[in-house]
PDB file of N, CA and C in Angstrom:
ATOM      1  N   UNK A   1      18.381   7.450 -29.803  1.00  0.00           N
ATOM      2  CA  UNK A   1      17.284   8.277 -29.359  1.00  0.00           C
ATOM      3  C   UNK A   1      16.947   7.936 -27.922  1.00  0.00           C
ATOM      4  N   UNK A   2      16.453   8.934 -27.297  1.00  0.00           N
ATOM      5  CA  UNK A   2      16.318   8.953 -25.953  1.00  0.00           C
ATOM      6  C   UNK A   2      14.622   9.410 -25.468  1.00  0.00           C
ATOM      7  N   UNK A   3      14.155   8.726 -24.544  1.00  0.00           N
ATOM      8  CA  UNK A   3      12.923   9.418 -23.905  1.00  0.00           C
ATOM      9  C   UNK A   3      13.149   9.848 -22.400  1.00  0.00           C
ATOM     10  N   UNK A   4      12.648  10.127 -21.860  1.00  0.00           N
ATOM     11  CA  UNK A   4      11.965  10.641 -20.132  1.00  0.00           C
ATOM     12  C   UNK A   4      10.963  10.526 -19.586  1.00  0.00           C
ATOM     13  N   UNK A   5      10.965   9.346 -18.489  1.00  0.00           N
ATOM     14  CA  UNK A   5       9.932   9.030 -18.167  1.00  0.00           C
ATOM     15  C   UNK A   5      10.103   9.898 -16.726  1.00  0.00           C
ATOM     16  N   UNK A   6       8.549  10.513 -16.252  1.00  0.00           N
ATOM     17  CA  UNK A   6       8.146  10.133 -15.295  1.00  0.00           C
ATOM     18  C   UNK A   6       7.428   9.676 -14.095  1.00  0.00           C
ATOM     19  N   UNK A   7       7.509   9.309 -12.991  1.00  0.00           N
ATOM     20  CA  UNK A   7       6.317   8.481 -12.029  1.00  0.00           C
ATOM     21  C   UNK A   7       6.403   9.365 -10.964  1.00  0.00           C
ATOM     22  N   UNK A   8       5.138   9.731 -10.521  1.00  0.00           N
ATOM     23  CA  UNK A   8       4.607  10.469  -9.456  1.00  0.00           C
ATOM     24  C   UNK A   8       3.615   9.533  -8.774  1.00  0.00           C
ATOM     25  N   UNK A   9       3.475   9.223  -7.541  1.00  0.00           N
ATOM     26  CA  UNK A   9       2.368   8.890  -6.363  1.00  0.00           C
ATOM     27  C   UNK A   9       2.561   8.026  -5.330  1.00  0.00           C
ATOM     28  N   UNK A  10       1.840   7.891  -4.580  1.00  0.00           N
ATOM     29  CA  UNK A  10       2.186   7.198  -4.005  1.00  0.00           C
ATOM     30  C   UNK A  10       2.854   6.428  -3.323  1.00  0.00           C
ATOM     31  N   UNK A  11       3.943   6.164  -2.436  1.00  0.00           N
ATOM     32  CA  UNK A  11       4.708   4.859  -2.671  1.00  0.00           C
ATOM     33  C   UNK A  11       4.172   3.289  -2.121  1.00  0.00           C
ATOM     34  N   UNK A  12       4.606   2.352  -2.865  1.00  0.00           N
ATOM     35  CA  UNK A  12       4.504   1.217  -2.729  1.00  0.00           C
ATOM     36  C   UNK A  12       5.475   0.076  -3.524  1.00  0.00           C
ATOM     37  N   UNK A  13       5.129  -1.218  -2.991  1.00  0.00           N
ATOM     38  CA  UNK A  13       6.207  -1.873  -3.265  1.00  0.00           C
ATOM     39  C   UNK A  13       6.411  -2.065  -5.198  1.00  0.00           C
ATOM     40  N   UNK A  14       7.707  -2.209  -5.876  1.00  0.00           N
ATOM     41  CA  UNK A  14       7.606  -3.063  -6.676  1.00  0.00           C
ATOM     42  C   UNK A  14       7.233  -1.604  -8.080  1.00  0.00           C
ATOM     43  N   UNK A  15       7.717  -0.580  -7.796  1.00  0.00           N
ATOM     44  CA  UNK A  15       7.053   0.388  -8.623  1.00  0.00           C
ATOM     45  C   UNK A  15       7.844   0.468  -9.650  1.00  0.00           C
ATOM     46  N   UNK A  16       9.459   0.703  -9.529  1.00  0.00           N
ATOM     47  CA  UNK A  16      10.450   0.817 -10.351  1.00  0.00           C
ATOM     48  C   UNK A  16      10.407  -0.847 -10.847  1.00  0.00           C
ATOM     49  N   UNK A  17      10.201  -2.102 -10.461  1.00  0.00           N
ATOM     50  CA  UNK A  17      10.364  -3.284 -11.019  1.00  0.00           C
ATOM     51  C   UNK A  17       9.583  -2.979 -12.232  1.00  0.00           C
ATOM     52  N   UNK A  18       8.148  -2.443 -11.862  1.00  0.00           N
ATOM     53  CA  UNK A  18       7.061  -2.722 -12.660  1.00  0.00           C
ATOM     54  C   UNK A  18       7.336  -1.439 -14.114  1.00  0.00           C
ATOM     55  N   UNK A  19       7.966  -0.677 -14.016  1.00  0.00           N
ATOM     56  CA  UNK A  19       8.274   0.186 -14.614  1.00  0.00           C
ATOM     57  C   UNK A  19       9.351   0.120 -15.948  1.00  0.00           C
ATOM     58  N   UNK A  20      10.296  -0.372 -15.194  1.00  0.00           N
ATOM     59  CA  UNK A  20      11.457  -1.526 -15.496  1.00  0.00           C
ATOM     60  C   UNK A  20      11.710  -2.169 -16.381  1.00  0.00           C
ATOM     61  N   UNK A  21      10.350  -3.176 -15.845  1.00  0.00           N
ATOM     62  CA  UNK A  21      10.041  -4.707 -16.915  1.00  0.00           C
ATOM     63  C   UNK A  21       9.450  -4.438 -18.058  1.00  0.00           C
ATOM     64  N   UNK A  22       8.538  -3.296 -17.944  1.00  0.00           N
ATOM     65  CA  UNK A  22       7.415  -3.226 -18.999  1.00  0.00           C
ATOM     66  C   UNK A  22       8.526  -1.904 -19.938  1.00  0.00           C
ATOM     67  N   UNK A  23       9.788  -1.938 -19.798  1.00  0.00           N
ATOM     68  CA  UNK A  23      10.828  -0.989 -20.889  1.00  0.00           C
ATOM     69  C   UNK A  23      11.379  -2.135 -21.376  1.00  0.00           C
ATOM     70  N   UNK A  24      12.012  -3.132 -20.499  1.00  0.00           N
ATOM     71  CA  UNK A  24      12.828  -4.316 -21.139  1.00  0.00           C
ATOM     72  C   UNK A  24      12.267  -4.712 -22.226  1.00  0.00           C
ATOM     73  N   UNK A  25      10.521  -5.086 -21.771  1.00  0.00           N
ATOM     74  CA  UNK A  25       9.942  -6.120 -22.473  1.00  0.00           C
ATOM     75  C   UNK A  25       9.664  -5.348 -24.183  1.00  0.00           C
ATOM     76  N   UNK A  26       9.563  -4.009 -24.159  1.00  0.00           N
ATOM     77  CA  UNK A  26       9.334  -3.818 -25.283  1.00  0.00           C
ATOM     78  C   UNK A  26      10.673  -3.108 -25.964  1.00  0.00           C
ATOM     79  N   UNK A  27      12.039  -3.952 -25.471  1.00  0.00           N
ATOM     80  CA  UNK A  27      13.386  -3.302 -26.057  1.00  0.00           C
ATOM     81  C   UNK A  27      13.766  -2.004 -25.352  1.00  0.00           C
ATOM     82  N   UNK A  28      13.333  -1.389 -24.249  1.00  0.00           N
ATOM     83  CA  UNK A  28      14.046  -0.179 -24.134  1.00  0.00           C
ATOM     84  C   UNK A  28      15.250  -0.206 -23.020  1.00  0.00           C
ATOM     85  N   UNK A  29      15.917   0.292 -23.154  1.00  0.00           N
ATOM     86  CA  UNK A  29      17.221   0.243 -21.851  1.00  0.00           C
ATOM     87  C   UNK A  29      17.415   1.945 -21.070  1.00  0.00           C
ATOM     88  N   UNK A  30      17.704   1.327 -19.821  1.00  0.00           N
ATOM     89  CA  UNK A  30      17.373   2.199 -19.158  1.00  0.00           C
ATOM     90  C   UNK A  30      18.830   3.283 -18.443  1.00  0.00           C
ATOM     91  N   UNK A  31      19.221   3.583 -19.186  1.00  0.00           N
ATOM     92  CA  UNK A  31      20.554   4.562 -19.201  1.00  0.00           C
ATOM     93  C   UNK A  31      20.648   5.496 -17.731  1.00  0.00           C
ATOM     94  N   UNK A  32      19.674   5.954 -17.191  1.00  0.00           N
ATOM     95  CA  UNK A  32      19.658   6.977 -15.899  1.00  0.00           C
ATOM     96  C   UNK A  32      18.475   6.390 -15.159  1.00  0.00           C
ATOM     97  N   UNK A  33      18.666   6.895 -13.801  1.00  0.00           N
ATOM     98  CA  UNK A  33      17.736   7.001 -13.045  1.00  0.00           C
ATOM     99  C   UNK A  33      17.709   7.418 -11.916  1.00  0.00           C
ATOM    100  N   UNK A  34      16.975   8.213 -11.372  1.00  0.00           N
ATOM    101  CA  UNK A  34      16.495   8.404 -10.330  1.00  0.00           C
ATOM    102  C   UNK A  34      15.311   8.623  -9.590  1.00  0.00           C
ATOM    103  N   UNK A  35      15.081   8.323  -8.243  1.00  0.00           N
ATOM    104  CA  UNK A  35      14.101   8.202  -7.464  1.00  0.00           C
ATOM    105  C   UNK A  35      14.295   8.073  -5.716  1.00  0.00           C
ATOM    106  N   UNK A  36      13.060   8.719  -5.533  1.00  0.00           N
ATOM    107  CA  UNK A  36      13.275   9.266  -3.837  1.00  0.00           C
ATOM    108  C   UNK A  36      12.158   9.332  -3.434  1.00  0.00           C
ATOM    109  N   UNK A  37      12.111   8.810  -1.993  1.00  0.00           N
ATOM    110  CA  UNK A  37      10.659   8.684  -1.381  1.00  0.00           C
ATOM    111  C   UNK A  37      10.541  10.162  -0.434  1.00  0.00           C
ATOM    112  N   UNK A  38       9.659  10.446  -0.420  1.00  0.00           N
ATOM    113  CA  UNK A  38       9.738  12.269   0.256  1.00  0.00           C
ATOM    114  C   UNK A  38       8.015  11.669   0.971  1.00  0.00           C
ATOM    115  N   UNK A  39       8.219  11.023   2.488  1.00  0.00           N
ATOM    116  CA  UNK A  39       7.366  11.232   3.148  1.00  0.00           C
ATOM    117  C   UNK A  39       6.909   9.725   2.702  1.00  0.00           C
ATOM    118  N   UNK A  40       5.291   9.535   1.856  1.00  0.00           N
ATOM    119  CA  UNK A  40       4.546   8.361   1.741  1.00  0.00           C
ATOM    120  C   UNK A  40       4.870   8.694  -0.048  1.00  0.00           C
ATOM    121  N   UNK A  41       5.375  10.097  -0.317  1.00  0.00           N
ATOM    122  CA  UNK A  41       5.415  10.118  -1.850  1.00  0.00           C
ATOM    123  C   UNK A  41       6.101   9.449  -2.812  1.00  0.00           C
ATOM    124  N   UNK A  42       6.386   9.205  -3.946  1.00  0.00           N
ATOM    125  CA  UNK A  42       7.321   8.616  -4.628  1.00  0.00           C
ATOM    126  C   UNK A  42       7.412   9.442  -5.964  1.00  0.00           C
ATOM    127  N   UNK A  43       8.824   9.534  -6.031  1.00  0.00           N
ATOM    128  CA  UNK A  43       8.969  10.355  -7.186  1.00  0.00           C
ATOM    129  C   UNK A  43      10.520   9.731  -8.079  1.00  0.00           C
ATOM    130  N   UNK A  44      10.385   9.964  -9.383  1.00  0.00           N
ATOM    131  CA  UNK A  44      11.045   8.804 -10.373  1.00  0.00           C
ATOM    132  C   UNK A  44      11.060   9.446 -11.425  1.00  0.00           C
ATOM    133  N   UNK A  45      12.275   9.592 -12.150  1.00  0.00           N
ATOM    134  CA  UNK A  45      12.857   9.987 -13.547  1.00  0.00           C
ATOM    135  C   UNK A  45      13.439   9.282 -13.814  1.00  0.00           C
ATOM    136  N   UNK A  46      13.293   8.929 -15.241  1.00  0.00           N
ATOM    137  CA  UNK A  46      14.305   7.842 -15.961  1.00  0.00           C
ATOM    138  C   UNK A  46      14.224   8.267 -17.144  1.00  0.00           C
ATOM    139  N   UNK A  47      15.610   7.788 -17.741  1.00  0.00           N
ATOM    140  CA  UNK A  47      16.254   8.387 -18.899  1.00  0.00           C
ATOM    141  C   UNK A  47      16.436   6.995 -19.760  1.00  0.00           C
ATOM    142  N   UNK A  48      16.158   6.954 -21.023  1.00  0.00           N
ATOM    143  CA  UNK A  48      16.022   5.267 -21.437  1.00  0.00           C
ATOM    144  C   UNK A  48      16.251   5.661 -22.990  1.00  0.00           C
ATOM    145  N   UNK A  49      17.073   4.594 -23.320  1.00  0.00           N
ATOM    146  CA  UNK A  49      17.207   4.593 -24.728  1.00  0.00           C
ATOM    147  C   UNK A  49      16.104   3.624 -25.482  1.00  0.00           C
ATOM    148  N   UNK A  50      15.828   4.728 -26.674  1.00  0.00           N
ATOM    149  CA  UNK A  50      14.323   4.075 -27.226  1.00  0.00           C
ATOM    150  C   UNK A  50      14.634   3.651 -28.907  1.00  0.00           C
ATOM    151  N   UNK A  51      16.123   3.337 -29.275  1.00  0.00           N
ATOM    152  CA  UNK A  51      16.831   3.000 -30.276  1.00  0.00           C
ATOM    153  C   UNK A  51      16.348   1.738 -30.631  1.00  0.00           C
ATOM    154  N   UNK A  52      16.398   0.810 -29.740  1.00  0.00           N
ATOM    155  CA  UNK A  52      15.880  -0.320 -30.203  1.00  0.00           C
ATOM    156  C   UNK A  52      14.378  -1.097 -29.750  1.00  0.00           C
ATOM    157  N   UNK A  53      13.268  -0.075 -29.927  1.00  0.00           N
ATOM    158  CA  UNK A  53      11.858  -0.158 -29.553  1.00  0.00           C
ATOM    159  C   UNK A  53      11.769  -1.476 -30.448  1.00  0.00           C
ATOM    160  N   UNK A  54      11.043  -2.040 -30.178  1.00  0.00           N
ATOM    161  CA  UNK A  54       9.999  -3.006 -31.112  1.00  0.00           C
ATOM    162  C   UNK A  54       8.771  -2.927 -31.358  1.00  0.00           C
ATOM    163  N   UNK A  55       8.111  -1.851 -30.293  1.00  0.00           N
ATOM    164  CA  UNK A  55       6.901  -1.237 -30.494  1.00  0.00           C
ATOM    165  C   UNK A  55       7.123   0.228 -31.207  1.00  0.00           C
ATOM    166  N   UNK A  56       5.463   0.385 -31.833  1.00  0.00           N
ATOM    167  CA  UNK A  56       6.233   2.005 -31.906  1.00  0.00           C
ATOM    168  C   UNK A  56       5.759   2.979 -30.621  1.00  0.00           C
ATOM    169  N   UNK A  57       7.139   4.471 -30.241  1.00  0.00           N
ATOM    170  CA  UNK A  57       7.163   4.662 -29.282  1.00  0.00           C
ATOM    171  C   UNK A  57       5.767   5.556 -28.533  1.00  0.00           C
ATOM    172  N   UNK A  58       4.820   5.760 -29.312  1.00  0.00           N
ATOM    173  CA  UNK A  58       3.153   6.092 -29.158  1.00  0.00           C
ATOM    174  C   UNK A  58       2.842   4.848 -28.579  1.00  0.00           C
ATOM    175  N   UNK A  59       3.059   3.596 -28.928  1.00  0.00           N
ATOM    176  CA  UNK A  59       2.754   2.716 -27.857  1.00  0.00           C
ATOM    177  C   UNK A  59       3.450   2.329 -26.639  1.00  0.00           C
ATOM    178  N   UNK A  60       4.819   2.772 -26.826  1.00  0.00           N
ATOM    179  CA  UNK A  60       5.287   2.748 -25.406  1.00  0.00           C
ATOM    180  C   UNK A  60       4.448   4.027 -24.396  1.00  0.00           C
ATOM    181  N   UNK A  61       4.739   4.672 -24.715  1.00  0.00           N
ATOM    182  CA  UNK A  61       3.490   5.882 -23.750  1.00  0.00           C
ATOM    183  C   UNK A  61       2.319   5.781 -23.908  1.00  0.00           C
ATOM    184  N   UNK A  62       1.766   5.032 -24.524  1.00  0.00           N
ATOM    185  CA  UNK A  62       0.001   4.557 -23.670  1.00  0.00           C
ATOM    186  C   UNK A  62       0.368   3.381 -22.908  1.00  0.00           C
ATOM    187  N   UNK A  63       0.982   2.020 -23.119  1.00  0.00           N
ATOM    188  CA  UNK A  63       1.479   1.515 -22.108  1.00  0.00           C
ATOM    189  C   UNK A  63       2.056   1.536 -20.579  1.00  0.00           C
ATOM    190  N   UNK A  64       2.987   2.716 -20.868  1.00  0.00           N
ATOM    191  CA  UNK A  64       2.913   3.650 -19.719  1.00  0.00           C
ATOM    192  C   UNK A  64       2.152   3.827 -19.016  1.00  0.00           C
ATOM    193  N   UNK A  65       1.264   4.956 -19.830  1.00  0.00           N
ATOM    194  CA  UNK A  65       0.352   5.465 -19.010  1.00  0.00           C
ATOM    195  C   UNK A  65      -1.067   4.519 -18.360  1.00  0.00           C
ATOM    196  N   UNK A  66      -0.959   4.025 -19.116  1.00  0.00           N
ATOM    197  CA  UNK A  66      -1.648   2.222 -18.602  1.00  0.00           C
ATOM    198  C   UNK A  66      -1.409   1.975 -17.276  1.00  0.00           C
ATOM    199  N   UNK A  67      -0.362   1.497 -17.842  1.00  0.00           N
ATOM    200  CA  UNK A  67       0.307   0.738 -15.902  1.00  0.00           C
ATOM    201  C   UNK A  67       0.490   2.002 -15.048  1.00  0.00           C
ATOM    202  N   UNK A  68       0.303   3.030 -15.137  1.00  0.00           N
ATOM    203  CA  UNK A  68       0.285   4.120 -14.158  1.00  0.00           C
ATOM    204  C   UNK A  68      -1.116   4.135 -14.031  1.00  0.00           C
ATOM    205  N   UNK A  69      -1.718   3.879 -14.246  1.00  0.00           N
ATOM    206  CA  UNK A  69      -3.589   3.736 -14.185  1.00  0.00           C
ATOM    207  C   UNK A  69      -3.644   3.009 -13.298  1.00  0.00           C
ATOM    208  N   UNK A  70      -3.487   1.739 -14.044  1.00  0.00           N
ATOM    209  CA  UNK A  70      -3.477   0.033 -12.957  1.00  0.00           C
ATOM    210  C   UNK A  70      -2.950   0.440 -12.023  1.00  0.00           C
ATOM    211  N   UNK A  71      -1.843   1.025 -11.303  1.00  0.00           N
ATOM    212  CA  UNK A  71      -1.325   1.166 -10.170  1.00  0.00           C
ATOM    213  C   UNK A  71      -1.235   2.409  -9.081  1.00  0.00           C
ATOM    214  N   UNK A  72      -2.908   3.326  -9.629  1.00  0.00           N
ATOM    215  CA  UNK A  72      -2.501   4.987  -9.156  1.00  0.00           C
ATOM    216  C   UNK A  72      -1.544   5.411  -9.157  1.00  0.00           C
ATOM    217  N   UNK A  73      -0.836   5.684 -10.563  1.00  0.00           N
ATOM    218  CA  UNK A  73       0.509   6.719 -10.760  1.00  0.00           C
ATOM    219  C   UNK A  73       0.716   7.298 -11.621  1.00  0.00           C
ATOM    220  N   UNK A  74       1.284   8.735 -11.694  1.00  0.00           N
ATOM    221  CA  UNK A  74       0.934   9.487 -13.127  1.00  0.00           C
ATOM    222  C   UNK A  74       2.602   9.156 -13.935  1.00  0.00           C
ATOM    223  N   UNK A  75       2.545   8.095 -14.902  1.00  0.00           N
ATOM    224  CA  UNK A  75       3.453   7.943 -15.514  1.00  0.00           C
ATOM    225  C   UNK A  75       3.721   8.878 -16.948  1.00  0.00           C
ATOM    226  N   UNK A  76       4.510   9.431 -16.884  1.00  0.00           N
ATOM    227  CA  UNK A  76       4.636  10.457 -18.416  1.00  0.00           C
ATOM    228  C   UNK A  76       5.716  10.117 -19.224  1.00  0.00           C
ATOM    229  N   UNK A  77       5.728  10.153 -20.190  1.00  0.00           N
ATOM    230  CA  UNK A  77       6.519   9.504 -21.014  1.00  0.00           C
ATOM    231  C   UNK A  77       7.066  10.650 -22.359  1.00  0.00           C
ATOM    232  N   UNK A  78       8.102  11.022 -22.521  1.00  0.00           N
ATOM    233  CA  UNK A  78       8.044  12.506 -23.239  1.00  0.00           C
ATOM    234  C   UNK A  78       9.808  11.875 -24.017  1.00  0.00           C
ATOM    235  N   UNK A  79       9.230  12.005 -25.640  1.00  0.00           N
ATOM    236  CA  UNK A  79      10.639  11.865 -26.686  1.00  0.00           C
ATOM    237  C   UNK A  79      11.677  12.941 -26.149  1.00  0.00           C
ATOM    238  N   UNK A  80      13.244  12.625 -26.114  1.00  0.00           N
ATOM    239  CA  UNK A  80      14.239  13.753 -26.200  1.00  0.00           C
ATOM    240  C   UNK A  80      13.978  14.886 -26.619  1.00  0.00           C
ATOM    241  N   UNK A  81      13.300  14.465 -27.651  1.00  0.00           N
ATOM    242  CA  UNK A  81      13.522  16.220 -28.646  1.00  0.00           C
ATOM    243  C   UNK A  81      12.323  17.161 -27.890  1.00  0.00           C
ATOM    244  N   UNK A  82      11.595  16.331 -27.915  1.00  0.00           N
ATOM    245  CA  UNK A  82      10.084  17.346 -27.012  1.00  0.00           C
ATOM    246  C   UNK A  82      10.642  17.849 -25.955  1.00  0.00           C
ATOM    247  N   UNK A  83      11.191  16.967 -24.914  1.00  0.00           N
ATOM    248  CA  UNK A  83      11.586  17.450 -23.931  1.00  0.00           C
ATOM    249  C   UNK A  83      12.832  18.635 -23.749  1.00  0.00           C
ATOM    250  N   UNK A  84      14.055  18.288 -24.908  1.00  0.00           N
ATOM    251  CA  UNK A  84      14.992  19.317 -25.170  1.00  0.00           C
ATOM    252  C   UNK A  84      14.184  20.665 -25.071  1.00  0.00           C
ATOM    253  N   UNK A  85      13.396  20.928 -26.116  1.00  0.00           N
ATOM    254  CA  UNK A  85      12.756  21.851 -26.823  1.00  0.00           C
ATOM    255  C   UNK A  85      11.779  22.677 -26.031  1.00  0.00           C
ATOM    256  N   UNK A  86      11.372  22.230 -24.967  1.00  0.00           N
ATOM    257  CA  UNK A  86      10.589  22.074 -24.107  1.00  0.00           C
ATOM    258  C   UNK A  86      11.356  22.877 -22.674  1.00  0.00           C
ATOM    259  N   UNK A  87      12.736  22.579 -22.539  1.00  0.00           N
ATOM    260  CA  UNK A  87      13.458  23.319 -21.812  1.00  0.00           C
ATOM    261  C   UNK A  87      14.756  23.910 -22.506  1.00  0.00           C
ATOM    262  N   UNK A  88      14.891  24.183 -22.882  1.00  0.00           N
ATOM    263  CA  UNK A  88      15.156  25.079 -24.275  1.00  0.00           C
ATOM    264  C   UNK A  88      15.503  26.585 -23.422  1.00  0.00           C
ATOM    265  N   UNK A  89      16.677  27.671 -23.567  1.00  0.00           N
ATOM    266  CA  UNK A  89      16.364  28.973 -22.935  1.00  0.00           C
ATOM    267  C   UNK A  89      16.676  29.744 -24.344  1.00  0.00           C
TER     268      UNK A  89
END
């Protein structure tokens, strides 16, 4: 199983570390990514396998969205299937 994260704001140092660590730490691996600074902006998609969570994955996305709080950034966090379904034609 797969999720999609992503980070919008700002840029500053240490964003993808912090992003990163807090997937490791609760088992997730991080299969894709990308990110690009456009000006002072920062923008970030990541593709992460959520097969071997140890949390459940409702707590990985308030966690998320947590540390996107703590750090002014809108972190979103959206399951495969939502997102399939979601772009879907």
């Amino acid at each position: 199983m797969k999720a999609v994260i992503t980070v919008v704001g700002h840029d500053s140092k240490g964003i993808i570390s912090k992003v990163s660590t807090k997937c490791a730490e609760v088992g997730a691996n991080i299969t894709e990514i990308s990110q690009t600074v456009l000006k002072e902006y920062f923008a970030m998609i990541m593709v992460i396998d959520i097969s071997d969570l140890n949390i459940p994955f409702t707590s990985l996305v308030d966690a998320l969205k947590m540390l996107g709080e703590e750090n002014k950034l809108d972190i979103r966090t959206m399951h495969e299937d939502i997102f399939n379904s979601m772009h879907r034609i």
